[in-house]
Every structure is written in structure tokens, then in C-alpha cells.
Protein backbone atom coordinates (compact mmCIF):
# COMPACT_ATOMS: atom_id res chain seq x y z
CA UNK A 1 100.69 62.85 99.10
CA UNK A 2 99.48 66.19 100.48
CA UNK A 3 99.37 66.17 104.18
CA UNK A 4 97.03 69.25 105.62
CA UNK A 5 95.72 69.56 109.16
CA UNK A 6 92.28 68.06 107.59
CA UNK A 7 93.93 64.60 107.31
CA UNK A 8 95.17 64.40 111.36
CA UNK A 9 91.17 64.12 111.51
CA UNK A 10 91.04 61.42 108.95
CA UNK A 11 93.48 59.42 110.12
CA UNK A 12 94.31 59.79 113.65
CA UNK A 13 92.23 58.41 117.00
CA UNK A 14 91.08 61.69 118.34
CA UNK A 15 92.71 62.30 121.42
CA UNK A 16 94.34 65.20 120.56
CA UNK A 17 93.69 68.54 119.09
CA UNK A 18 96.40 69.56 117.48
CA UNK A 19 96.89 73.65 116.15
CA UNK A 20 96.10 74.18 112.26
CA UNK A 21 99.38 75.07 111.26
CA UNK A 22 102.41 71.66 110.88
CA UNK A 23 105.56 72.59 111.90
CA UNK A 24 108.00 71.04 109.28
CA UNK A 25 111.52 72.49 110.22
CA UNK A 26 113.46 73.66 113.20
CA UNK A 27 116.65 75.23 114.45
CA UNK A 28 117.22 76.79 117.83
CA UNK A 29 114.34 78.44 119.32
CA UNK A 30 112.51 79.10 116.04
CA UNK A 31 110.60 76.47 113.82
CA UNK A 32 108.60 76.85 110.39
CA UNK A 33 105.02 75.59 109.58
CA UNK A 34 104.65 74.18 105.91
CA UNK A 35 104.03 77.69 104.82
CA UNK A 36 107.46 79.13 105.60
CA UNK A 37 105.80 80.87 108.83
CA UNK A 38 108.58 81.23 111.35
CA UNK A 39 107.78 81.02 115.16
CA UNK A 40 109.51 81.33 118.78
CA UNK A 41 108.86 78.23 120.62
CA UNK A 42 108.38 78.94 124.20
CA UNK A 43 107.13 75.55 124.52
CA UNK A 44 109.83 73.21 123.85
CA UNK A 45 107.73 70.10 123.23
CA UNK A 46 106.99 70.11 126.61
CA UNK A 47 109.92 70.79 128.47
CA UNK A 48 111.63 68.16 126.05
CA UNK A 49 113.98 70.23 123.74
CA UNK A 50 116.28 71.09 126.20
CA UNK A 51 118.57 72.47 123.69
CA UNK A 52 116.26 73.50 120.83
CA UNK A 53 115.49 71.73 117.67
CA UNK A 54 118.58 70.48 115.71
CA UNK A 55 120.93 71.18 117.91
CA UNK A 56 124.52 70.43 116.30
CA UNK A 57 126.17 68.26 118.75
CA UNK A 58 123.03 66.43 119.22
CA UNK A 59 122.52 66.34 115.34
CA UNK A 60 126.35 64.70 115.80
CA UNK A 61 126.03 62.44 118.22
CA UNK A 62 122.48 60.74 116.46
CA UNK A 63 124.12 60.71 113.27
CA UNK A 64 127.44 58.89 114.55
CA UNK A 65 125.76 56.31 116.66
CA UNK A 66 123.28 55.52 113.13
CA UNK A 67 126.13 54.72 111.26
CA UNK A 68 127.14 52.26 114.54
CA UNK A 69 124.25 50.40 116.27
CA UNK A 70 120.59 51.36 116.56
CA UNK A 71 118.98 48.33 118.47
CA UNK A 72 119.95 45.55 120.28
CA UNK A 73 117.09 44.38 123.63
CA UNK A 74 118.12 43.70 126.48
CA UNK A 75 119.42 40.08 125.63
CA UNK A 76 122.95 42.39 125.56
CA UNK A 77 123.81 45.28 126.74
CA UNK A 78 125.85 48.10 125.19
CA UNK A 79 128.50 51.42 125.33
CA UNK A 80 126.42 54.53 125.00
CA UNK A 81 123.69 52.78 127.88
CA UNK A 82 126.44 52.14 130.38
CA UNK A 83 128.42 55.21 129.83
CA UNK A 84 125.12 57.06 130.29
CA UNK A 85 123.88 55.10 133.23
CA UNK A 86 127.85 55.42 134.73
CA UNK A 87 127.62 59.20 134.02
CA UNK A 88 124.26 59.73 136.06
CA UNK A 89 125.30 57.62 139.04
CA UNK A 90 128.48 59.87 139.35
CA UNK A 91 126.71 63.10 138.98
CA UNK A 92 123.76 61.67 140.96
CA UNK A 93 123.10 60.63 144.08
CA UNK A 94 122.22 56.90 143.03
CA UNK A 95 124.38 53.89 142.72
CA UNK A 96 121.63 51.97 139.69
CA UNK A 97 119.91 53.20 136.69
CA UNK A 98 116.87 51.43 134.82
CA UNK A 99 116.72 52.74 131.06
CA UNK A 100 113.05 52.91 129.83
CA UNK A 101 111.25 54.96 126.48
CA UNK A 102 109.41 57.79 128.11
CA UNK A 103 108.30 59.25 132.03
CA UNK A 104 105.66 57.08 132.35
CA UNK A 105 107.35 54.11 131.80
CA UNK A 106 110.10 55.28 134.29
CA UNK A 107 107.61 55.95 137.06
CA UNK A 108 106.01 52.22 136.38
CA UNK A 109 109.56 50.96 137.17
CA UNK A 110 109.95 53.39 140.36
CA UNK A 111 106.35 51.89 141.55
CA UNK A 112 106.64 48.60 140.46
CA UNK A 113 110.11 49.01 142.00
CA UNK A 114 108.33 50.20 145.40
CA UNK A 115 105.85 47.48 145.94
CA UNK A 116 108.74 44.81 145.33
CA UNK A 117 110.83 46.01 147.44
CA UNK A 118 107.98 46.45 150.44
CA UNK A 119 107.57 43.12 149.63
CA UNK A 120 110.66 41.92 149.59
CA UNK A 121 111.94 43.81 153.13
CA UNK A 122 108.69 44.24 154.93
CA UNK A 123 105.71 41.98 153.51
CA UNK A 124 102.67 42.17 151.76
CA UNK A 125 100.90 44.23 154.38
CA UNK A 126 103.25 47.03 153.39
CA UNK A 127 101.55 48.00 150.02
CA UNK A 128 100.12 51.76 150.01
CA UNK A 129 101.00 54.26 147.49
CA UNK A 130 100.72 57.87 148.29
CA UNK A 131 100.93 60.72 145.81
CA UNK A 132 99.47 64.42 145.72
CA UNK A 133 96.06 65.99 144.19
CA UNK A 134 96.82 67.76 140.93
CA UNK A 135 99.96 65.45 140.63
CA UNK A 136 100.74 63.50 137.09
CA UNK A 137 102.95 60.97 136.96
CA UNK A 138 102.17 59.82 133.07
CA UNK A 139 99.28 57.73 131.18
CA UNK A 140 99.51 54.11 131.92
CA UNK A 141 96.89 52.71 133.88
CA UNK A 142 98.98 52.49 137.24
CA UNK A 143 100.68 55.91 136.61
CA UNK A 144 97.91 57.60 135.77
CA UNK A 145 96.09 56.05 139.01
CA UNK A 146 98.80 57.45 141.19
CA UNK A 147 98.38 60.98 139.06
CA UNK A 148 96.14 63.27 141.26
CA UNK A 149 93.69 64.15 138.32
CA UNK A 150 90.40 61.83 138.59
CA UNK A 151 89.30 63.36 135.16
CA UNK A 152 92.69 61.60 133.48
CA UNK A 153 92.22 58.43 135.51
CA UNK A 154 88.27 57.65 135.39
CA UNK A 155 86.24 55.71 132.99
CA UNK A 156 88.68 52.69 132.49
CA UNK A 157 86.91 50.37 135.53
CA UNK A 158 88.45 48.92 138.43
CA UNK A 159 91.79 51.18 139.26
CA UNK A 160 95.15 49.62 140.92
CA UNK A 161 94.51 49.95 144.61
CA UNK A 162 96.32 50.90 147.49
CA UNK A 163 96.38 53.99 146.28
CA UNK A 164 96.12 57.67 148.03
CA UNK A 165 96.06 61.27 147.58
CA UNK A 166 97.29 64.08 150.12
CA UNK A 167 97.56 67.72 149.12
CA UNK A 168 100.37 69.16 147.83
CA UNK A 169 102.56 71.74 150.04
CA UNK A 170 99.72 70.30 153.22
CA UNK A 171 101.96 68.38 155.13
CA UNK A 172 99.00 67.02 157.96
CA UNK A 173 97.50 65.73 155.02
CA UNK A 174 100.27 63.54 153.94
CA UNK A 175 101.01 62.51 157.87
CA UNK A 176 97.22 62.08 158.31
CA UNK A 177 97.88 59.25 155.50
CA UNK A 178 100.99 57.93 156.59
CA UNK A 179 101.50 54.64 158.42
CA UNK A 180 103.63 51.51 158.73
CA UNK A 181 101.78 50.23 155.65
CA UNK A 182 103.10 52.87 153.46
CA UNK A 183 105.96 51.93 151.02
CA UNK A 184 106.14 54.89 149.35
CA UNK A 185 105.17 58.68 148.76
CA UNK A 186 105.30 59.78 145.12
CA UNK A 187 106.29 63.43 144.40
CA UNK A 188 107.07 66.37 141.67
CA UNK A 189 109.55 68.34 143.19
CA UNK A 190 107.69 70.79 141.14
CA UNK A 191 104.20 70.13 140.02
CA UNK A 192 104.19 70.72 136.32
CA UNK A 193 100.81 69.65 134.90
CA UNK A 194 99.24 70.39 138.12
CA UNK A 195 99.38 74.16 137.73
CA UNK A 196 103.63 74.80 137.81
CA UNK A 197 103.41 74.75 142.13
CA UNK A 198 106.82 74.92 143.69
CA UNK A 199 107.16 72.90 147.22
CA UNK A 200 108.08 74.73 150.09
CA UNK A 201 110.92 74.03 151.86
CA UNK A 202 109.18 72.89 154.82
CA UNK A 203 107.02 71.04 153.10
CA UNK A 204 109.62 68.76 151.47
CA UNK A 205 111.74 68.14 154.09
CA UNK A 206 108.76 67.12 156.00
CA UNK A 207 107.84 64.46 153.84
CA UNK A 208 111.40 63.03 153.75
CA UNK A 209 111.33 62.82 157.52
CA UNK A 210 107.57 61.12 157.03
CA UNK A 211 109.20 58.90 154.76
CA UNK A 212 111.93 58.52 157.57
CA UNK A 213 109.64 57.44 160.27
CA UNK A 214 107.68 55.44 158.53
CA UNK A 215 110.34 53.34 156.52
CA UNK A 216 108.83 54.36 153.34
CA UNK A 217 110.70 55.34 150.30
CA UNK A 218 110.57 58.83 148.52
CA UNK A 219 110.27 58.90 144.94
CA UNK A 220 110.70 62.13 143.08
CA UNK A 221 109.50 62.27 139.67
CA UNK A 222 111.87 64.50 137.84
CA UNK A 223 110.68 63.54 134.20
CA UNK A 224 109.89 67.66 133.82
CA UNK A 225 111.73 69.65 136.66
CA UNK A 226 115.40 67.48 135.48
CA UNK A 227 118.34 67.82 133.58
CA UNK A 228 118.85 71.44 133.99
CA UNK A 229 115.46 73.07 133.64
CA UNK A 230 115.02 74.75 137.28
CA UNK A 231 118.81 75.67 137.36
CA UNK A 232 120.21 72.81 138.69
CA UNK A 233 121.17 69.62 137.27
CA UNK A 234 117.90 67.88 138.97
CA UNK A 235 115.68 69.96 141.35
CA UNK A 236 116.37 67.99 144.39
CA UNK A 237 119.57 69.70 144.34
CA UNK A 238 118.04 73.17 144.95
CA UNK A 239 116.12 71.54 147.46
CA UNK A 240 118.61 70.14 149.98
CA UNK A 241 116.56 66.74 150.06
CA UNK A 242 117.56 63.28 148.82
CA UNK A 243 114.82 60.41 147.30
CA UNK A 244 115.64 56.97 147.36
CA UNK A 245 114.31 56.67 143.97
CA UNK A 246 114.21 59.48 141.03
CA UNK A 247 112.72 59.44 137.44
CA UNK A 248 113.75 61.29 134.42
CA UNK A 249 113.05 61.54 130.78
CA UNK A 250 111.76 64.35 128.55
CA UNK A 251 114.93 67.06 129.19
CA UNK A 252 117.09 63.83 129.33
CA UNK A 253 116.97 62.88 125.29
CA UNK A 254 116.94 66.40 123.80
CA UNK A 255 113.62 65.16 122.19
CA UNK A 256 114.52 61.82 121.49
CA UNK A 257 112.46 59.46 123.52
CA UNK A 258 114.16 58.04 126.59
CA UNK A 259 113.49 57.49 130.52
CA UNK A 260 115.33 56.53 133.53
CA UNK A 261 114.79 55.44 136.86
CA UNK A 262 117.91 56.34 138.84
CA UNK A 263 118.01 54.36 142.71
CA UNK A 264 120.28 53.12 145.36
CA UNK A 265 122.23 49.95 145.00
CA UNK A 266 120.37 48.45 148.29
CA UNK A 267 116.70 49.27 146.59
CA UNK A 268 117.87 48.11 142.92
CA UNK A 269 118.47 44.18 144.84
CA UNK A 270 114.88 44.18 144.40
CA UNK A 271 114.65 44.21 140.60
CA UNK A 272 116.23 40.65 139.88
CA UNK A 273 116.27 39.05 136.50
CA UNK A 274 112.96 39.11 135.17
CA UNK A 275 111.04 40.96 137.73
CA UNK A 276 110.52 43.81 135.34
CA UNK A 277 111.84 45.02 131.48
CA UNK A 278 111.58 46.82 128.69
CA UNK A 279 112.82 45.70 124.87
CA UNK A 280 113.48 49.15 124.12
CA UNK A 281 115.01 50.55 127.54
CA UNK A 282 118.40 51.69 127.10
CA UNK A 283 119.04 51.19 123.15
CA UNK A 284 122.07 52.40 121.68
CA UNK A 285 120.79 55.33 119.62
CA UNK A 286 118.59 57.15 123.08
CA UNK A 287 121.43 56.38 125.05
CA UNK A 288 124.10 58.30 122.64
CA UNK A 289 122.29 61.19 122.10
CA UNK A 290 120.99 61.46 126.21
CA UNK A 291 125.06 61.16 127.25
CA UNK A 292 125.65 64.51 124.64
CA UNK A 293 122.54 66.47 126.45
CA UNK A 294 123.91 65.39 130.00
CA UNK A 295 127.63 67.08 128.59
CA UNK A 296 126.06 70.41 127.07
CA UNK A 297 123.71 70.81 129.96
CA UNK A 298 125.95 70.03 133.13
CA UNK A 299 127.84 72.73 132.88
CA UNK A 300 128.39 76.42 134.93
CA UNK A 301 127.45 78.09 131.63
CA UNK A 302 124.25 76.23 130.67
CA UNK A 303 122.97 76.41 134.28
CA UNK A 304 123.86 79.38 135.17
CA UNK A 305 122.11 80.69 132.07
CA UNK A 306 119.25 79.47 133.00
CA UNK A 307 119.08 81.41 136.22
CA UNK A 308 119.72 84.27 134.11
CA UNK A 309 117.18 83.74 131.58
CA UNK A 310 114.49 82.98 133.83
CA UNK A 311 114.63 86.24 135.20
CA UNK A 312 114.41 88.00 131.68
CA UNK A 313 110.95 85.86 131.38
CA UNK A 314 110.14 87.44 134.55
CA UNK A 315 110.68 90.53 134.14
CA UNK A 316 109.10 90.34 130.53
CA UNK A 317 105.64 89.01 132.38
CA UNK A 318 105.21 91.40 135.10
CA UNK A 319 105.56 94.33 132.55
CA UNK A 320 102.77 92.85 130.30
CA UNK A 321 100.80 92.03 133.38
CA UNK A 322 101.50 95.97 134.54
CA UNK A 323 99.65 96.80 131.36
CA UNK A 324 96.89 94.63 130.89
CA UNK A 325 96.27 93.12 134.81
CA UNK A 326 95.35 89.29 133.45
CA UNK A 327 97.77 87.09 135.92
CA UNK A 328 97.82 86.97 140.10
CA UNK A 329 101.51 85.46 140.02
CA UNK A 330 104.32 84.02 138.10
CA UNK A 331 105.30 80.68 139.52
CA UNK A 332 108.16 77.85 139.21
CA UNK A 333 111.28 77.66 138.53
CA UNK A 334 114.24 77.85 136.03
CA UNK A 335 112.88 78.01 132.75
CA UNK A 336 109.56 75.88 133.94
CA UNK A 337 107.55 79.35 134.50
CA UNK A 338 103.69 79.40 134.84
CA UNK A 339 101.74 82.90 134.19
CA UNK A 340 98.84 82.09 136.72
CA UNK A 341 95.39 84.03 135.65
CA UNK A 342 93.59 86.15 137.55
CA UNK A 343 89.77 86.15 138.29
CA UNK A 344 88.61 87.62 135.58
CA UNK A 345 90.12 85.13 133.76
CA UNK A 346 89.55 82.14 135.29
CA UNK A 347 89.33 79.17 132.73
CA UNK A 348 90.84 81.00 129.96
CA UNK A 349 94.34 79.31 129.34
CA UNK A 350 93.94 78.36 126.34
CA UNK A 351 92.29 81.38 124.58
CA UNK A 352 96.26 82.63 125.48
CA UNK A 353 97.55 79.72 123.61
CA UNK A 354 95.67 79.97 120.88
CA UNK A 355 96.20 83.71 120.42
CA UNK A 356 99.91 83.09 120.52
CA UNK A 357 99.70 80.73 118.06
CA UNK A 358 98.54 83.45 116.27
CA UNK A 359 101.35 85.80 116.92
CA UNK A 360 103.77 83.14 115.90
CA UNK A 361 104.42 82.02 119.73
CA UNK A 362 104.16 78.70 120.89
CA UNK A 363 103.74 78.03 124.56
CA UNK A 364 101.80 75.57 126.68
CA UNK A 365 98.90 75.34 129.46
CA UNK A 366 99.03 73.99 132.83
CA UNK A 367 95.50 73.22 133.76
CA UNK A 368 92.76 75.74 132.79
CA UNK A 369 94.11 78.52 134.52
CA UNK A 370 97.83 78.47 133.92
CA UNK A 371 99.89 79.50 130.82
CA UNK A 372 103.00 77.76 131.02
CA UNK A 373 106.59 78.31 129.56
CA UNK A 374 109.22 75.72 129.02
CA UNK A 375 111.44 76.73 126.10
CA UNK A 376 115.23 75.56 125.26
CA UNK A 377 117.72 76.21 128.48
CA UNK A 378 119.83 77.96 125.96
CA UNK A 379 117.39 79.99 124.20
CA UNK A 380 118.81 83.41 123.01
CA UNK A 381 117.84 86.26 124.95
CA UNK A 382 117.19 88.21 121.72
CA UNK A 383 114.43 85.15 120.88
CA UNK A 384 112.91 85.62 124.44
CA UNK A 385 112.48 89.09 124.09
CA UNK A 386 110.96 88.86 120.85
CA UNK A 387 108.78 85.99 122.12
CA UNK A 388 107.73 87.81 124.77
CA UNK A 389 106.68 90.78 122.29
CA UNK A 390 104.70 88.08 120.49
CA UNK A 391 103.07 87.30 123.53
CA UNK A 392 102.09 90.99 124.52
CA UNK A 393 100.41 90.92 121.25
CA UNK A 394 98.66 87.67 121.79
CA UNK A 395 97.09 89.08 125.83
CA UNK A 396 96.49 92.21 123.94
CA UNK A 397 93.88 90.46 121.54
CA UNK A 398 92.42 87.93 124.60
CA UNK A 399 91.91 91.48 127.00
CA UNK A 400 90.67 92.91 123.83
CA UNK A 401 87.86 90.36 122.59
């Protein structure tokens, strides 16, 4: 069978647009379409190869745990989930992990988790849900109802209630929300989607001590800003502020799907036997290859490198923006980096994605205005340079019409 671009349209539900070219092979930073074109991926499958495609110990550890034990549910349990969920308690601060497929399905469990617990300590009364605008929290229906984007979360009827918004980095607008009746405020401790916006420090302190005073818990979603990609193991760490509950995936598997939602022992009570599940959530072969990434990445070399190499991006941007005056600011963190357009070229992220494309670049949007970067955390700094080149090339032909 011949399988072109033209058959996507034939045979999948159209919710994407995919680019023209398939990517068949990768290794590292680089991958190669079906016609031998090589490119630099500064896009990582969004934030999710953590170490670049194929890498060898991960390439190990699938292929050893294949030859073992693939799937069991949760009827038993087995090695590579409780050495995992062991290994991100001790290098955590939570005492529980709940093993899920993918970031949405961990934040269901942290907000499912929430509202059972409320219940459980404080009562129905205690039921409200707030989260920021431009947040995204996944695609589900409850998720993406606690997401700040209307335009993901409209047109499916009746939404979960109980459900708010405050602005990001506005801390009267959170406490202008806030009551007794609050059980919990959901937060990126970086927005990705939303536009790559780092919190200040201020700002998230103050909504721990909201949190605080009014006895509600703090969940961080980590699914993109964890396991290494803003420098520290997860970016709470950087931030000086502890959640009660965290999620992670995408980083977390090396691009093999797998989420967790990581709490304290005294919150996990509420999650008894049947109160929530998952028959895929913590199998054998996720598990094996997430405990490798957590031992290549959590180390001084890996993280340290990625301090290192976020500066290179930097550096890289502000001399193309010197030349051709397209972005008002780099923003984020690590290596999740966001070229923010200027006025002139409001609306235009994707024009710059495309035009990579054609330079042999892959990168990423965030929102209509934002270009965004999330390669490897141990990309070579001879494929970010070159990259970058690409790049120049690619905001030389948008300036250029």
C-alpha cells in the first residue's frame, strides 16, 4: 500500500492538519520524511521527546521489558510501575502516585481527586474549581472545561460546573474568586499552550497562601513544564512552592504514552477502591521505559545542559530578531522557549511554522502569536545552531513575502 499525505484526508476524521511531508525515521534531533529529507526537530512532539527519537537506552529498556510483560490491568500490579511510582515519591515531594495514558487523563484524576476529597473532608458545598484564562489542561470534557480557552471547550452543550477562570500572573483576580467553597485552584507553573507565560514569583506564592487560607488544594499541572524541561527536575522546584497535587506525562515516557498524578498520602485516602481507574494506567511496558527517562534526565549533566542550551536558543533569537525586528520578547523557560511576535505580525505564527517546514525545521505554535520551541533536553549544540540557521532562513522568507 502507498501511504501519501492525500490518504490522511481519506481516511482520517479531520481534526488535524497535518504538514505534507511523513516523517518515517528518527535519531537524535534529526528525522527523515519518506523522501530521505533530513530535518532538525525543534519541536519534540510537543515537548514529548525528551531525549530525541530512538534514543539507545530508551530503545533498551522498551525492547527488554517486550520480551518480559506488556499488559496486565489493574487486577495486579507490577515491577517497572512500582519502581517508577517509588522513584518519583523519593525524588518528589509526594508520598502516592496514580499511573494514567496521557496529561489529560492525569489532570481528570487530580480533579476528580479534588472534588472527592472536598467531599470527603469538607462537604458538598465545597465544590468550585478554579483555573486561569489561556490555561489548558487537556481534551476531555472536564479538562478541557477547566482549560481557559472557550474556543476548545464550546459547542459540546451543557459544561461540568463549578467551574472558574481568574487571570494568569493577576493575583486579585484569583482572590476576588476565592472562598470557603473552593477546593481547588488549577495551575501551569508555566503556561504552555496559552502563549509560553512564566508566573511571577509573587504571583505563585500568592496563590499557595490563597490556597492556604482558604483550605483549598493547589494542583500544578506539570504534563509540559516536567521532567527536566525548564532546568529542573519539575518546575515547582525553581519556584520555591509546593502543590498538594502535581500531574505529569509527555517528558515523562520519552514519547511513549504515559501520565501520572503524583499527591500526598493524606489526599490519596480519598481515592479508595473503585472511586476512580484506568485499564491501561501504569502497564509494564510505559512504566519501564518512563523509570529509564527519569535516570538519563535526573542528573547534574542533563539539567545543567539544559540551562546551557537554553541560552544558545537565546542568543540565536535575539540575533535573528536584530536583523529582521519580527518578535517583542523571548519567553519561558529551559528548553520550553516562545519567540513572541511583534505588531506587525500579529496572527502570523504559523506562516513561521510553515516556512520552517520548509527549511527543514520543525517547531511548534503557541496560540496565534507565539512560535514555540521544545526540542530534546540533550539536543547537540551543533543541531541547534544549525536549526537556528534553518530558522533565519524560514523569518527571512515570512519578512520577505
Amino acid at each position: 500500500m502507498k501511504v501519501t499525505r492525500e490518504l490522511f484526508n481519506e481516511v482520517m476524521v479531520p481534526n488535524y492538519n497535518p504538514a505534507a511531508m511523513i516523517p518515517v525515521r528518527g535519531k537524535g534531533s534529526r528525522i527523515w520524511d519518506q523522501e530521505n529529507i533530513e530535518y532538525v526537530d525543534f519541536a519534540g512532539g510537543i515537548a514529548v521527546n525528551a531525549l530525541g527519537h530512538c534514543h539507545p537506552e530508551l530503545v533498551a529498556a522498551l525492547k527488554e521489558q517486550g520480551e518480559k510483560l506488556w499488559h496486565l490491568s489493574n487486577v495486579f500490579t507490577n515491577e517497572p510501575a512500582i519502581r517508577l511510582a517509588k522513584k518519583l515519591t523519593d525524588l518528589t515531594f509526594a508520598d502516592r502516585v496514580y499511573f494514567a495514558n496521557s496529561g489529560a487523563e492525569a489532570n481528570e484524576a487530580a480533579l476528580k481527586l479534588a472534588r472527592r476529597w472536598a467531599l470527603d473532608h469538607h462537604g458538598e458545598d465545597k465544590n468550585q474549581i478554579i483555573s486561569f484564562k489561556q490555561g489548558f489542561h487537556g481534551r476531555t470534557f472536564f479538562t478541557v472545561t477547566v482549560g481557559g480557552q472557550p474556543a476548545y471547550s464550546d459547542g459540546f452543550g451543557p459544561k461540568p460546573g463549578a467551574v472558574e477562570h481568574a487571570v494568569y500572573n493577576d493575583l486579585a483576580s484569583l482572590e476576588a474568586l476565592m472562598s470557603d467553597k473552593t477546593c481547588a485552584v488549577m495551575m501551569e507553573p508555566l503556561q504552555g499552550e496559552g502563549g509560553i507565560i512564566s508566573p511571577t514569583p509573587e504571583f505563585v506564592k500568592g496563590v499557595r497562601e490563597l490556597c492556604d487560607k482558604h483550605n483549598a488544594l493547589l494542583i500544578f499541572d506539570e504534563v509540559q513544564s516536567g521532567v527536566g524541561r525548564t532546568g529542573d527536575l519539575y518546575a515547582y522546584m525553581g519556584l520555591d512552592v509546593v502543590p498538594d497535587i502535581l500531574t505529569t506525562a509527555k517528558s515523562l515516557g520519552g514519547g511513549f504514552p504515559i501520565g501520572a498524578m503524583l499527591t500526598t498520602k493524606d489526599i490519596a485516602e480519598s481515592l479508595k477502591p473503585g472511586t476512580h481507574g484506568s485499564t491501561y494506567g501504569g502497564n509494564p511496558l510505559a512504566c519501564a521505559v518512563a523509570e529509564r527517562v527519569l535516570d538519563v534526565i535526573n542528573t547534574p549533566e542533563v539539567l545543567g545542559g539544559v540551562k546551557h542550551k537554553e541560552q544558545l536558543f537565546r542568543d540565536g533569537l535575539n540575533a535573528i530578531n536584530e536583523k529582521y525586528q519580527v518578535f517583542s520578547e523571548i519567553r519561558g523557560k529551559g528548553l520550553l522557549l516562545g519567540a513572541a511576535l511583534n505588531e506587525k505580525y500579529q496572527g502570523r505564527a504559523r506562516d513561521f511554522l510553515v516556512a520552517s517546514v520548509d527549511e527543514q525545521l520543525m517547531c511548534l505554535v503557541a496560540g496565534a502569536n507565539v512560535v514555540r520551541f521544545a526540542p530534546s533536553l540533550v539536543i547537540p549544540d551543533e543541531d541547534i545552531k544549525e536549526g537556528l540557521a534553518r530558522f533565519e532562513r524560514a523569518v527571512a522568507k515570512v519578512v520577505n513575502g
